[in-house]
PDB file of N, CA and C in Angstrom:
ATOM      1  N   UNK A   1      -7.392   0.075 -10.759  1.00  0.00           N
ATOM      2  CA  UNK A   1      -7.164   1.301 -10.043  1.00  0.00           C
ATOM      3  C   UNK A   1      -8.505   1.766  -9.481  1.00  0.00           C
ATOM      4  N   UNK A   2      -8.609   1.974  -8.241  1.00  0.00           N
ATOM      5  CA  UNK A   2      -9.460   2.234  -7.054  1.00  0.00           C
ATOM      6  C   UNK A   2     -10.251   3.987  -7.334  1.00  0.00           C
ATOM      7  N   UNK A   3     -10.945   4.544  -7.773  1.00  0.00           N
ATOM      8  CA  UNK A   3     -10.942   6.245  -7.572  1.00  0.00           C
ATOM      9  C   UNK A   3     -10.551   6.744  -6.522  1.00  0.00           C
ATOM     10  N   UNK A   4     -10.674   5.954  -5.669  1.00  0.00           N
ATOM     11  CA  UNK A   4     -10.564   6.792  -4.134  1.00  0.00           C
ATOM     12  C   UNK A   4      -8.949   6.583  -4.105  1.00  0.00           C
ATOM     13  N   UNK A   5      -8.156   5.497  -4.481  1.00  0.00           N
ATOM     14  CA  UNK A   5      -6.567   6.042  -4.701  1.00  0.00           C
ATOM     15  C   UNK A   5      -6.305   7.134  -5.646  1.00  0.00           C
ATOM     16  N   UNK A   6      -6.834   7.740  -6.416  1.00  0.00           N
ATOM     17  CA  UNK A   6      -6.728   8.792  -7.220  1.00  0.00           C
ATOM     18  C   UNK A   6      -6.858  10.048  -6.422  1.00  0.00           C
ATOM     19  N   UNK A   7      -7.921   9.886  -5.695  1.00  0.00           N
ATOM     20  CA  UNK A   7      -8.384  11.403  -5.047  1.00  0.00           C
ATOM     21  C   UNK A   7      -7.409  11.334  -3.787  1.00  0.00           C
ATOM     22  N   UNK A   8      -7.063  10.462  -3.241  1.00  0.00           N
ATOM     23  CA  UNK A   8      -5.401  10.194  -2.498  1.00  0.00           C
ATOM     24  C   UNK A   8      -4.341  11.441  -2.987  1.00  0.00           C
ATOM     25  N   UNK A   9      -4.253  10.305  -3.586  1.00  0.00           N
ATOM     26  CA  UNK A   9      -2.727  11.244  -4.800  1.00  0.00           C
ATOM     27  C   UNK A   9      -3.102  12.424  -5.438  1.00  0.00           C
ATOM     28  N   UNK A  10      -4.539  13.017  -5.502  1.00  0.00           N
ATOM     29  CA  UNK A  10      -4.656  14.075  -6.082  1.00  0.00           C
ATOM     30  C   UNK A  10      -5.044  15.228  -4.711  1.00  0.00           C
ATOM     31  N   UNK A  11      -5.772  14.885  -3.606  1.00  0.00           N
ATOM     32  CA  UNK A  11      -6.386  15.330  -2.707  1.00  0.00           C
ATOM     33  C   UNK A  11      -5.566  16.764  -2.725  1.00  0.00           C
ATOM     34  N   UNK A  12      -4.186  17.214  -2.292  1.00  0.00           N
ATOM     35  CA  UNK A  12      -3.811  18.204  -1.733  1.00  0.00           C
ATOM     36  C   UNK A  12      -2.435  18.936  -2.444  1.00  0.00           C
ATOM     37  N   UNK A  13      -3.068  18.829  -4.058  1.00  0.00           N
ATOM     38  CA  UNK A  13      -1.815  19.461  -5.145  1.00  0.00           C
ATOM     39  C   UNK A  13      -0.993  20.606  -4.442  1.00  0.00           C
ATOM     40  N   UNK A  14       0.259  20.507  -4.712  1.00  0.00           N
ATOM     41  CA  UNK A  14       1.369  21.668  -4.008  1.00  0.00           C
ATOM     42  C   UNK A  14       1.442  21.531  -2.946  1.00  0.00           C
ATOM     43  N   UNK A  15       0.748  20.681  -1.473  1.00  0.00           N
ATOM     44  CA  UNK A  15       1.204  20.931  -0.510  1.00  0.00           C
ATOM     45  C   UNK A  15       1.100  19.590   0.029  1.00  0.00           C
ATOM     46  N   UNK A  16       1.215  18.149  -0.568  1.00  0.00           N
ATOM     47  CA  UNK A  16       1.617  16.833  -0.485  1.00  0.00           C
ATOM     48  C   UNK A  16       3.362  16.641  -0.524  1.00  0.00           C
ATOM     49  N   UNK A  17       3.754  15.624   0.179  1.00  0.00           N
ATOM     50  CA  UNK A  17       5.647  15.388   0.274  1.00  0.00           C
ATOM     51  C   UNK A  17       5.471  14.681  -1.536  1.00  0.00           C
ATOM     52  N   UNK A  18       6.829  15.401  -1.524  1.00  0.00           N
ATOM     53  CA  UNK A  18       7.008  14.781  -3.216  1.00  0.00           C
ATOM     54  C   UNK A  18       8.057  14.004  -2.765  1.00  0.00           C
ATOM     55  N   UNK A  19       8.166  12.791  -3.213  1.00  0.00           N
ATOM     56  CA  UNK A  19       6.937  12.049  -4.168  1.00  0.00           C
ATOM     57  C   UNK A  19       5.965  12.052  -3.255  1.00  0.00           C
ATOM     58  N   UNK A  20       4.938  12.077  -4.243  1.00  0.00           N
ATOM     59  CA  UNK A  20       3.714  11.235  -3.523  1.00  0.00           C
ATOM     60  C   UNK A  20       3.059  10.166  -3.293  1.00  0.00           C
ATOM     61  N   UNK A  21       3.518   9.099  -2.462  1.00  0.00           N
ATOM     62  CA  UNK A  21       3.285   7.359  -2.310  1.00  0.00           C
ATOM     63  C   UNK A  21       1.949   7.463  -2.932  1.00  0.00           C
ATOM     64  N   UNK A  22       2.164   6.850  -4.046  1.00  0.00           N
ATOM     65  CA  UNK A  22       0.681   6.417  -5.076  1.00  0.00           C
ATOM     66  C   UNK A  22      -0.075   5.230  -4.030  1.00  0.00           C
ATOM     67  N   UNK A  23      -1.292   5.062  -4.087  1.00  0.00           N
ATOM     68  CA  UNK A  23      -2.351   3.991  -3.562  1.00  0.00           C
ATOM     69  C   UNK A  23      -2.464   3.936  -1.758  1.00  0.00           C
ATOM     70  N   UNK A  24      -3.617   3.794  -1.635  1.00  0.00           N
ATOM     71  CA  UNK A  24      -4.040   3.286   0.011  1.00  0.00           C
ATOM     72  C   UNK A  24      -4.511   2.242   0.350  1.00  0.00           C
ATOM     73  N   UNK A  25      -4.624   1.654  -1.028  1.00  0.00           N
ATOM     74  CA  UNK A  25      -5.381   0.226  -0.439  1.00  0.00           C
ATOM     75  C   UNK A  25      -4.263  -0.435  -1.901  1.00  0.00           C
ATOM     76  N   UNK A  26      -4.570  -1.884  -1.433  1.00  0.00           N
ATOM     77  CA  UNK A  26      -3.722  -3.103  -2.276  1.00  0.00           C
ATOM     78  C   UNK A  26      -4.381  -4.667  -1.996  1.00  0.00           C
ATOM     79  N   UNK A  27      -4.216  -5.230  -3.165  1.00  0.00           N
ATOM     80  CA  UNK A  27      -4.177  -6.707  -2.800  1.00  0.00           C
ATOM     81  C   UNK A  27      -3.459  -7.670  -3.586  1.00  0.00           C
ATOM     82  N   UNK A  28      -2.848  -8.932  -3.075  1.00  0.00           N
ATOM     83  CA  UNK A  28      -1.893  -9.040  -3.729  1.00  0.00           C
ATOM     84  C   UNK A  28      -1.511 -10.777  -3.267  1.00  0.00           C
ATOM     85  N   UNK A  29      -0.463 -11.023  -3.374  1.00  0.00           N
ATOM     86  CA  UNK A  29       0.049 -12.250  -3.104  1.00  0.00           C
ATOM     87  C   UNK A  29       1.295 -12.037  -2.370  1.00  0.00           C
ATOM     88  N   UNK A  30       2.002 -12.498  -1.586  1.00  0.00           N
ATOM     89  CA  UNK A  30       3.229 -12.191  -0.719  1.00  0.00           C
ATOM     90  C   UNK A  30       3.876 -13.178  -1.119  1.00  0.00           C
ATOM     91  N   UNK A  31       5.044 -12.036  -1.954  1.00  0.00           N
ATOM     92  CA  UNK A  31       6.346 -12.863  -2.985  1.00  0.00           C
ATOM     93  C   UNK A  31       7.449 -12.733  -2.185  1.00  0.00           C
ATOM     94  N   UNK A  32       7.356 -12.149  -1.002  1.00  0.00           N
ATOM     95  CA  UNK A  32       8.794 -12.094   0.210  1.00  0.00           C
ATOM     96  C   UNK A  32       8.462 -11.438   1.145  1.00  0.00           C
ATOM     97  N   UNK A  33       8.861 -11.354   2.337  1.00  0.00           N
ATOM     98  CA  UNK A  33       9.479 -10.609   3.524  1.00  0.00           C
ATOM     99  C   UNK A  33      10.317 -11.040   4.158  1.00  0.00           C
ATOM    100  N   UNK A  34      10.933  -9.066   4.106  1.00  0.00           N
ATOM    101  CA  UNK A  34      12.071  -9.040   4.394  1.00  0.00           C
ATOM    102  C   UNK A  34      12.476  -9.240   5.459  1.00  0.00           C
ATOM    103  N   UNK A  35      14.236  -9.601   6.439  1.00  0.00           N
ATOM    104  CA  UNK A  35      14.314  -9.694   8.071  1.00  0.00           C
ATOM    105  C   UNK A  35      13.204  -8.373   7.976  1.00  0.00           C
ATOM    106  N   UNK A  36      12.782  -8.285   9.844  1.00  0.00           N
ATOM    107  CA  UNK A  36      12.184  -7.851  10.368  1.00  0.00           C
ATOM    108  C   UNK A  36      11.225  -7.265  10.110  1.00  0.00           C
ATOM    109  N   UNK A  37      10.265  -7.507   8.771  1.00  0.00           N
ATOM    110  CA  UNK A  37       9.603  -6.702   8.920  1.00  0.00           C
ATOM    111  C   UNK A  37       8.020  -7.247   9.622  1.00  0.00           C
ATOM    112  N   UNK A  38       7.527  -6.385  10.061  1.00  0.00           N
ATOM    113  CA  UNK A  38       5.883  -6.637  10.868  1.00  0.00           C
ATOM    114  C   UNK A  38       5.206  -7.325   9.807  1.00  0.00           C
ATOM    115  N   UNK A  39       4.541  -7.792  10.553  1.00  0.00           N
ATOM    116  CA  UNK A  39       3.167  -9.233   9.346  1.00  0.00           C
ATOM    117  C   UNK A  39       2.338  -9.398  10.585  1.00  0.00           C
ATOM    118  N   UNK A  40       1.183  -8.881  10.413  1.00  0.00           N
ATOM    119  CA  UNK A  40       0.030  -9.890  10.985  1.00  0.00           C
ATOM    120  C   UNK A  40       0.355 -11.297  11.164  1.00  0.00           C
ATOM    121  N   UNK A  41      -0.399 -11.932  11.966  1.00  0.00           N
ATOM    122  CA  UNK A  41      -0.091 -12.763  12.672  1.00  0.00           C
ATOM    123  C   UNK A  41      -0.812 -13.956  11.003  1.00  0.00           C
ATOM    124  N   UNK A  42      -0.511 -15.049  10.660  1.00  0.00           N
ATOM    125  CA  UNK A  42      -0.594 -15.615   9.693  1.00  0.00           C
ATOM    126  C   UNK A  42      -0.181 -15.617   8.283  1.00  0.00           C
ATOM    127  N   UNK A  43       0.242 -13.729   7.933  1.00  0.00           N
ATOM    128  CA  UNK A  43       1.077 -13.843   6.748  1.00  0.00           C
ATOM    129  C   UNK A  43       2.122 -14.416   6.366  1.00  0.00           C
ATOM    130  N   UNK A  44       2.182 -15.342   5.872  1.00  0.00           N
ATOM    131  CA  UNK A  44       3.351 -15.832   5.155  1.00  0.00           C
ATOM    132  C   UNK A  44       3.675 -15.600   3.185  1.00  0.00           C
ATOM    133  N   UNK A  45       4.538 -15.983   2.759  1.00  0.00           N
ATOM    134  CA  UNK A  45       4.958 -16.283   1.409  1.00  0.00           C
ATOM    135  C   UNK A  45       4.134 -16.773   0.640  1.00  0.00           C
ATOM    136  N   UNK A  46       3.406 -16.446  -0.394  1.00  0.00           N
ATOM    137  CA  UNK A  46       2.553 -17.095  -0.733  1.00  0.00           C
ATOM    138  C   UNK A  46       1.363 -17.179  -0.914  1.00  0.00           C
ATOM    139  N   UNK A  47       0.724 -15.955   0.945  1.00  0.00           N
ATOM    140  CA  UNK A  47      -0.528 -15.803   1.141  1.00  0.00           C
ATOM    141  C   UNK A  47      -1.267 -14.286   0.309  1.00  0.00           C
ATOM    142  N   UNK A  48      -2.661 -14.659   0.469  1.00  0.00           N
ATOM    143  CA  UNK A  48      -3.242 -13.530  -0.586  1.00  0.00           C
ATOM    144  C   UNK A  48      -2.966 -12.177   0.860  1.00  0.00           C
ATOM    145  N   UNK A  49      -3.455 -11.653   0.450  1.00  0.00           N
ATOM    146  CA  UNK A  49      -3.355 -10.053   1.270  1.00  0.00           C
ATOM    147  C   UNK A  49      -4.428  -9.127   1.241  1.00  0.00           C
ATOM    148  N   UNK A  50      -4.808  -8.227   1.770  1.00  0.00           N
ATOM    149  CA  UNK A  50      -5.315  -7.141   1.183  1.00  0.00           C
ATOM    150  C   UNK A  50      -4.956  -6.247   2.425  1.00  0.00           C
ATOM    151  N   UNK A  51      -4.985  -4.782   2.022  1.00  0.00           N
ATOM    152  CA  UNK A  51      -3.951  -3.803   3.074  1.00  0.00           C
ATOM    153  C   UNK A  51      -4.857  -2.515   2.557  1.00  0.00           C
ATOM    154  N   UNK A  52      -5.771  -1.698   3.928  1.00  0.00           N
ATOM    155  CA  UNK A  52      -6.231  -0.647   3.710  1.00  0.00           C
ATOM    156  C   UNK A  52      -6.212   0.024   5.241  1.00  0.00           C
ATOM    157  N   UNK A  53      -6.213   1.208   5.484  1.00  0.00           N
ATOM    158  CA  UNK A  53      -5.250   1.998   4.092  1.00  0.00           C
ATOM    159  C   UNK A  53      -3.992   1.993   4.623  1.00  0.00           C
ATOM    160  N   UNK A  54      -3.220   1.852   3.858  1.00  0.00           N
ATOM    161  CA  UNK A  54      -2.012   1.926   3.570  1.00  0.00           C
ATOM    162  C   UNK A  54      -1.368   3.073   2.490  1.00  0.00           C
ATOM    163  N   UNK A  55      -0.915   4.151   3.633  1.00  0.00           N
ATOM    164  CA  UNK A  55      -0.305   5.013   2.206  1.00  0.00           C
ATOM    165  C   UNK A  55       0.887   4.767   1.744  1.00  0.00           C
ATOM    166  N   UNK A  56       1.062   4.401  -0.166  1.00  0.00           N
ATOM    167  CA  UNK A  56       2.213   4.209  -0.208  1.00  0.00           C
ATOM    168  C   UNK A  56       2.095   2.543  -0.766  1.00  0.00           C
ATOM    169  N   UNK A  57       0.523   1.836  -0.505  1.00  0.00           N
ATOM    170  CA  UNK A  57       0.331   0.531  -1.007  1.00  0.00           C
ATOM    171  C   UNK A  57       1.161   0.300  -2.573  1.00  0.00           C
ATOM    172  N   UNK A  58       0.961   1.330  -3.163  1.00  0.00           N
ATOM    173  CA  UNK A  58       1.049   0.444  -4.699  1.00  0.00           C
ATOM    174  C   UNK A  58       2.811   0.456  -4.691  1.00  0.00           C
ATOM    175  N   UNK A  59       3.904   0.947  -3.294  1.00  0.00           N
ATOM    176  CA  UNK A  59       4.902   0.705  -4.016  1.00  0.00           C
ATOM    177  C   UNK A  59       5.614  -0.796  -3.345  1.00  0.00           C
TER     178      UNK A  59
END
């Protein structure tokens, strides 16, 4: 866990959408995609990743 995803999710108590998409950054391995969704040009199944920022990464 990143601090700066903390101060994300903590930045603006009471006046953030609840829920609040935990994380902005991620990295990971790509275990699927779904029809249509957008991918950079080389992601496939399989490949490593990393995604910043992205709000909403860790779900």
């Amino acid at each position: 866990m990143h601090p700066g995803d903390l101060q994300a999710v903590e930045a603006y108590p009471g006046k953030a959408a609840t829920p609040v998409p935990a994380g902005v950054e991620a990295t990971g391995v790509v275990a699927a995609i779904g029809p249509g969704t957008p991918v950079a040009p080389g992601v496939e199944v399989g490949g490593r990743v990393t995604v910043f920022p992205y709000p909403g990464a860790w779900s």
